[in-house]
Protein backbone atom coordinates (compact mmCIF):
# COMPACT_ATOMS: atom_id res chain seq x y z
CA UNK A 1 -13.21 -7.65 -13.38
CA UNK A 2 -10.44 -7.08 -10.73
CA UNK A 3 -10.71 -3.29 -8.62
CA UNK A 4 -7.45 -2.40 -7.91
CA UNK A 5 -8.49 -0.39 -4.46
CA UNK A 6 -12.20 -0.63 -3.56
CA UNK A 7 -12.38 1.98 -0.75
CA UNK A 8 -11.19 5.76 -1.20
CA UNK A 9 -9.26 7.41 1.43
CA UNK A 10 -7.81 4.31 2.81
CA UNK A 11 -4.09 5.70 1.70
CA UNK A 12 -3.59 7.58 5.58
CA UNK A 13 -0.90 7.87 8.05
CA UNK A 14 -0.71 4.93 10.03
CA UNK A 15 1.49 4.27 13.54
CA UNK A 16 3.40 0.84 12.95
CA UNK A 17 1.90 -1.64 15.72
CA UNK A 18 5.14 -3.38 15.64
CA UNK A 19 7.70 -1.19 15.45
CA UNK A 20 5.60 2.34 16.63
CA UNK A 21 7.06 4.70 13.74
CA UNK A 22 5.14 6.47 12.00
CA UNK A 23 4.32 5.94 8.70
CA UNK A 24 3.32 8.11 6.17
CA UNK A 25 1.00 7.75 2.83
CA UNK A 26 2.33 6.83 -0.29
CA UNK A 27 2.71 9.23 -3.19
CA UNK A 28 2.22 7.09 -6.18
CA UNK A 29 -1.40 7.00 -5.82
CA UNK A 30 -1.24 3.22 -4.26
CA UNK A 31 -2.36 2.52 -0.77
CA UNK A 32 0.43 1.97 2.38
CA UNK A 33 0.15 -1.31 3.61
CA UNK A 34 2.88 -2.28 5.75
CA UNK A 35 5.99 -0.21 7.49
CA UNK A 36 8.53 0.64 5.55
CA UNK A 37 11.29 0.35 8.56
CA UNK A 38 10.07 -3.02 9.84
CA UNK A 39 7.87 -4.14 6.91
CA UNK A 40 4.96 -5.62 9.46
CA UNK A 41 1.61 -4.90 8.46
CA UNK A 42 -2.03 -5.39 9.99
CA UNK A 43 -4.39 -7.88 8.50
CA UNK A 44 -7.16 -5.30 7.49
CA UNK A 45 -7.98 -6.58 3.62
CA UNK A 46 -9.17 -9.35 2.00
CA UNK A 47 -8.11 -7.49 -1.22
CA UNK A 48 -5.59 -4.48 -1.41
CA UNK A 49 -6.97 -1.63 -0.05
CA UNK A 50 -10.82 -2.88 0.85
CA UNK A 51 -9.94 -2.88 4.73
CA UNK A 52 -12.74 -5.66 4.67
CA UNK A 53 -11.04 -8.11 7.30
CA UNK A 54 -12.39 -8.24 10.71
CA UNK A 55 -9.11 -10.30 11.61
CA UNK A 56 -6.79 -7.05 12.57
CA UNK A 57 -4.14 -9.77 13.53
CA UNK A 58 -0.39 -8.79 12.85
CA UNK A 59 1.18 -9.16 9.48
CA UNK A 60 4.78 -10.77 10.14
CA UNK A 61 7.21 -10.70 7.32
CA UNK A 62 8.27 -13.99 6.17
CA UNK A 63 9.99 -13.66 2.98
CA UNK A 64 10.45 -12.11 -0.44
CA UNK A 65 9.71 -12.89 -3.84
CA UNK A 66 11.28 -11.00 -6.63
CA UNK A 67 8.40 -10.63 -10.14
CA UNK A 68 10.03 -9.43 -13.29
CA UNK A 69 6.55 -7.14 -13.42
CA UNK A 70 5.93 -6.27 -9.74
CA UNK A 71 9.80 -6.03 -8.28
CA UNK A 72 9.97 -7.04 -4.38
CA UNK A 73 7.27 -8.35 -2.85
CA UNK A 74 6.88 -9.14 0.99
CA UNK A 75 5.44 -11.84 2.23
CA UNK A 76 3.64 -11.99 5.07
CA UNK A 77 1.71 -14.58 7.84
CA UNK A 78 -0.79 -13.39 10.08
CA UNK A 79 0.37 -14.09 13.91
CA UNK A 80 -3.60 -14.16 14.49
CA UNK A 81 -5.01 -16.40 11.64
CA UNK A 82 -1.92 -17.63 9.53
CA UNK A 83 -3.45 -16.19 6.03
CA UNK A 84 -0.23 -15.01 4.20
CA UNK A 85 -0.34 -11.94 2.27
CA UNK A 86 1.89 -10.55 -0.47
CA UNK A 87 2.38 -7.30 -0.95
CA UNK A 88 4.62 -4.95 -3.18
CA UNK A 89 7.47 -3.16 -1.84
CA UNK A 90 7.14 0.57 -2.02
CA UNK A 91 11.35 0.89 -2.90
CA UNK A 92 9.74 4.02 -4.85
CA UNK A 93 8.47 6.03 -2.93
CA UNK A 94 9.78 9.80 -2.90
CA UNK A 95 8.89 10.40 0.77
CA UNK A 96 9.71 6.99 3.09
CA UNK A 97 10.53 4.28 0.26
CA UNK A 98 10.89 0.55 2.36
CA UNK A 99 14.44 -0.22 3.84
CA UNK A 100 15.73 -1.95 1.26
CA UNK A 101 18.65 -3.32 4.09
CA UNK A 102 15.70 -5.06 5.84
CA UNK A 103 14.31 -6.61 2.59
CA UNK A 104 17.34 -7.52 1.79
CA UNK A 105 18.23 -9.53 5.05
CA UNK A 106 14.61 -10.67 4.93
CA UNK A 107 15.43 -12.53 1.56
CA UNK A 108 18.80 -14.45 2.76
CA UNK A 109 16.68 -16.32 5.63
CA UNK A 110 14.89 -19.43 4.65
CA UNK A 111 11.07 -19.37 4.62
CA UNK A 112 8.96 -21.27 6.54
CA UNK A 113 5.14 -21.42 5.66
């Protein structure tokens, strides 16, 4: 069986250790887990929303992938450890959806992995 989020209250406020915006939670009941202006993240889960990684490296974006069920998703490569990481855009989001201009750009450079 596959838990979608195993720890409660991990959807907080976060400041962006790339860019330093802040970043708020999202409303869809899903858990924030990279910046919505830069799209960096911190490597804090070994599954979405667990916060069970004691690597805390940072999460660069390296590309996009587009899934006919998911829509956008970012992927990222740990500066620290080199794991990549996908992760679903949050285009939805009422409050602070992701910059769709940076995914965009993000998707015309070629990926390196």
């Amino acid at each position: 069986m596959t838990r979608r989020f195993t720890v409660t209250g991990t959807n907080n406020a976060f400041t962006c250790a790339h860019c330093g915006r802040q970043v708020r939670p999202l409303q869809n009941g899903s858990v924030r887990n990279h910046c919505p202006h830069c799209l960096h993240s911190l490597h804090v889960d070994i599954d979405p929303g667990d916060r069970a990684s004691d690597c805390h490296g940072l999460l660069e974006p390296i590309g996009v992938e587009q899934s006919g069920k998911k829509g956008w998703i970012i992927v990222h490569r740990c500066a620290k450890c080199g794991a990549i990481k996908r992760n679903k855009a949050a285009l939805d989001d009422p409050l602070q959806p992701d910059d769709f201009d940076v995914i965009v750009a993000l998707s015309a450079k070629p990926r390196a992995i």
